[in-house]
C-alpha atoms as a PDB file:
ATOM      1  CA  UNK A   1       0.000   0.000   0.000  1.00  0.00           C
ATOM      2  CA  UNK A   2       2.675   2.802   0.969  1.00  0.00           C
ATOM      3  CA  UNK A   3       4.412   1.692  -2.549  1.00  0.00           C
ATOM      4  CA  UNK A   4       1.820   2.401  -4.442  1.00  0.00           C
ATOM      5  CA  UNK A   5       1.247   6.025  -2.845  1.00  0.00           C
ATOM      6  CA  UNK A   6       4.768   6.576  -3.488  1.00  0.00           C
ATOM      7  CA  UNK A   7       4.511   5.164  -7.190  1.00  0.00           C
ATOM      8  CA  UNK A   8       1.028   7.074  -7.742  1.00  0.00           C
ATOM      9  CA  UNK A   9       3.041  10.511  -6.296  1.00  0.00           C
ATOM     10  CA  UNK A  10       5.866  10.238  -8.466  1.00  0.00           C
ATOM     11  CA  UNK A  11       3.961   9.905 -11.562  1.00  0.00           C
ATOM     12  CA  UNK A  12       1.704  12.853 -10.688  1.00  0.00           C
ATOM     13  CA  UNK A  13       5.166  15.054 -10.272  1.00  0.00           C
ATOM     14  CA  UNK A  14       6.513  13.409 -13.961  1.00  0.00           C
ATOM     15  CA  UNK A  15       2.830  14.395 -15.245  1.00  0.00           C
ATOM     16  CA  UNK A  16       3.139  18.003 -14.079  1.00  0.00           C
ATOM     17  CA  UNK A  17       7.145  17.963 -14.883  1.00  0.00           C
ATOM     18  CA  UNK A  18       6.401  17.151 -18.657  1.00  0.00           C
ATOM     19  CA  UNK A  19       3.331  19.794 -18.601  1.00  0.00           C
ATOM     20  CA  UNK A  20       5.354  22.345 -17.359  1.00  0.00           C
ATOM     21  CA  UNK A  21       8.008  21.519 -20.153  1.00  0.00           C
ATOM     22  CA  UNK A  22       5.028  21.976 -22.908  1.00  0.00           C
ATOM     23  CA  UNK A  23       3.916  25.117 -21.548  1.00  0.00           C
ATOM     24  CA  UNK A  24       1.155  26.671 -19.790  1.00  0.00           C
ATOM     25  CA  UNK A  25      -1.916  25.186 -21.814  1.00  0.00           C
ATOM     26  CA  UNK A  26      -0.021  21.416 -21.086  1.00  0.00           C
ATOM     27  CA  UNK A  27       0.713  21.939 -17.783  1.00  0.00           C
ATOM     28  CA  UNK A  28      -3.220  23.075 -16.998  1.00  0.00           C
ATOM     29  CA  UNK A  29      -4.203  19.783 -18.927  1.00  0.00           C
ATOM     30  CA  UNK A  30      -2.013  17.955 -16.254  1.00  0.00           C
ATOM     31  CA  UNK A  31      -3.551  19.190 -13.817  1.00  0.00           C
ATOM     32  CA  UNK A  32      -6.791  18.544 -14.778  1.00  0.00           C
ATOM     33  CA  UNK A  33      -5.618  14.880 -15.839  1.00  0.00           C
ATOM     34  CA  UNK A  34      -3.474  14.257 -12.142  1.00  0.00           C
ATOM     35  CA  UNK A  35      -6.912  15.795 -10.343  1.00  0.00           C
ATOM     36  CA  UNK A  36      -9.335  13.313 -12.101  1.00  0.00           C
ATOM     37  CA  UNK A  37      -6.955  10.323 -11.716  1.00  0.00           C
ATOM     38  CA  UNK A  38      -6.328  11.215  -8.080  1.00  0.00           C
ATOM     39  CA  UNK A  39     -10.048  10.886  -7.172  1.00  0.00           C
ATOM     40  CA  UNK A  40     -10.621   8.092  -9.393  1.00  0.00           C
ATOM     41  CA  UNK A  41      -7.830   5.953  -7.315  1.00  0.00           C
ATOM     42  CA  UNK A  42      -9.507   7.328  -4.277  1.00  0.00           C
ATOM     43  CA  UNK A  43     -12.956   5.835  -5.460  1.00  0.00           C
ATOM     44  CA  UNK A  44     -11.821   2.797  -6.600  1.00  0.00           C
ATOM     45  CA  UNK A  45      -9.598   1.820  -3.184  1.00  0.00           C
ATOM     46  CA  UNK A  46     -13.343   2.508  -1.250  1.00  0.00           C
ATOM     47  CA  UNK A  47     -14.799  -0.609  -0.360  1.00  0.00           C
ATOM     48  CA  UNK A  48     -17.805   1.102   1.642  1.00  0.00           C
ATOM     49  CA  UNK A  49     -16.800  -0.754   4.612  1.00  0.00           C
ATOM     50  CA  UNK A  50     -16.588   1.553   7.921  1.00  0.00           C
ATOM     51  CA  UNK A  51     -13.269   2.652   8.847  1.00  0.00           C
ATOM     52  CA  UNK A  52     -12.357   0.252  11.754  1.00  0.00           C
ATOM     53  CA  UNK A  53     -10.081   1.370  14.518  1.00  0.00           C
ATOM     54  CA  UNK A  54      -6.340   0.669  14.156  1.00  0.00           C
ATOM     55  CA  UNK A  55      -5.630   0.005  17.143  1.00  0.00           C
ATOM     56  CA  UNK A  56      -6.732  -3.887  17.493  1.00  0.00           C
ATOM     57  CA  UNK A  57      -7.077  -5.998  20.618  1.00  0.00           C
ATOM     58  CA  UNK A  58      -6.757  -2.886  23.560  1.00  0.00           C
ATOM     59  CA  UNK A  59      -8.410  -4.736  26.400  1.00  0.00           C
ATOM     60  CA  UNK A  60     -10.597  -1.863  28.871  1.00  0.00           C
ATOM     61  CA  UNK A  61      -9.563  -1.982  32.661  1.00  0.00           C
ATOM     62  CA  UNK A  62     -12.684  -4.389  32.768  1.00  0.00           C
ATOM     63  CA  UNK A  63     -11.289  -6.908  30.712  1.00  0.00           C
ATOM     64  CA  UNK A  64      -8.146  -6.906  32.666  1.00  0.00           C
ATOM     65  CA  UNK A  65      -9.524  -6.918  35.666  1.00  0.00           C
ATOM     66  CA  UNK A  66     -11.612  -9.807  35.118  1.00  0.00           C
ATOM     67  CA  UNK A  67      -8.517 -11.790  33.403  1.00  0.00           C
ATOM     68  CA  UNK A  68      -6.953 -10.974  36.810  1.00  0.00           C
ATOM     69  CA  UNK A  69      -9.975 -12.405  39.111  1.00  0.00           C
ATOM     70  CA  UNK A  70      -9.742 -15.841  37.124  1.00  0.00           C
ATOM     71  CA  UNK A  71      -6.294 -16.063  37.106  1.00  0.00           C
ATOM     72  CA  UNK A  72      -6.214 -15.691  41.311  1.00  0.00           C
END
């Protein structure tokens, strides 16, 4: 996962890089094109699942208390 964030950033800066190089008209077009392909990767990655916590498997001072009374 933290590859492909890296991967999708540095071909949005060689898109924008290669715009600029073309001039202003290609370098808006760039933008427009790194925008729409930004929140289509966000869209796709959504599953529609709620975000769980990620922190997994904190007990509460309830749990741990009560692991305590049946280990005594």
């Amino acid at each position: 996962m933290r590859l492909s964030v890296v991967l999708l950033g540095v071909s949005l800066l060689g898109v924008l890089a290669g715009g600029w190089l073309t001039g202003r008209l290609g370098f808006g077009l760039c933008v427009i094109a790194d925008s729409v392909a930004v929140a289509a990767w966000a869209l796709l990655r959504d599953d529609g699942r709620p975000v769980e916590p990620q922190v997994h498997g904190v007990p509460t001072l309830h749990d741990v208390l009560d692991r305590a009374r049946r280990a005594g």
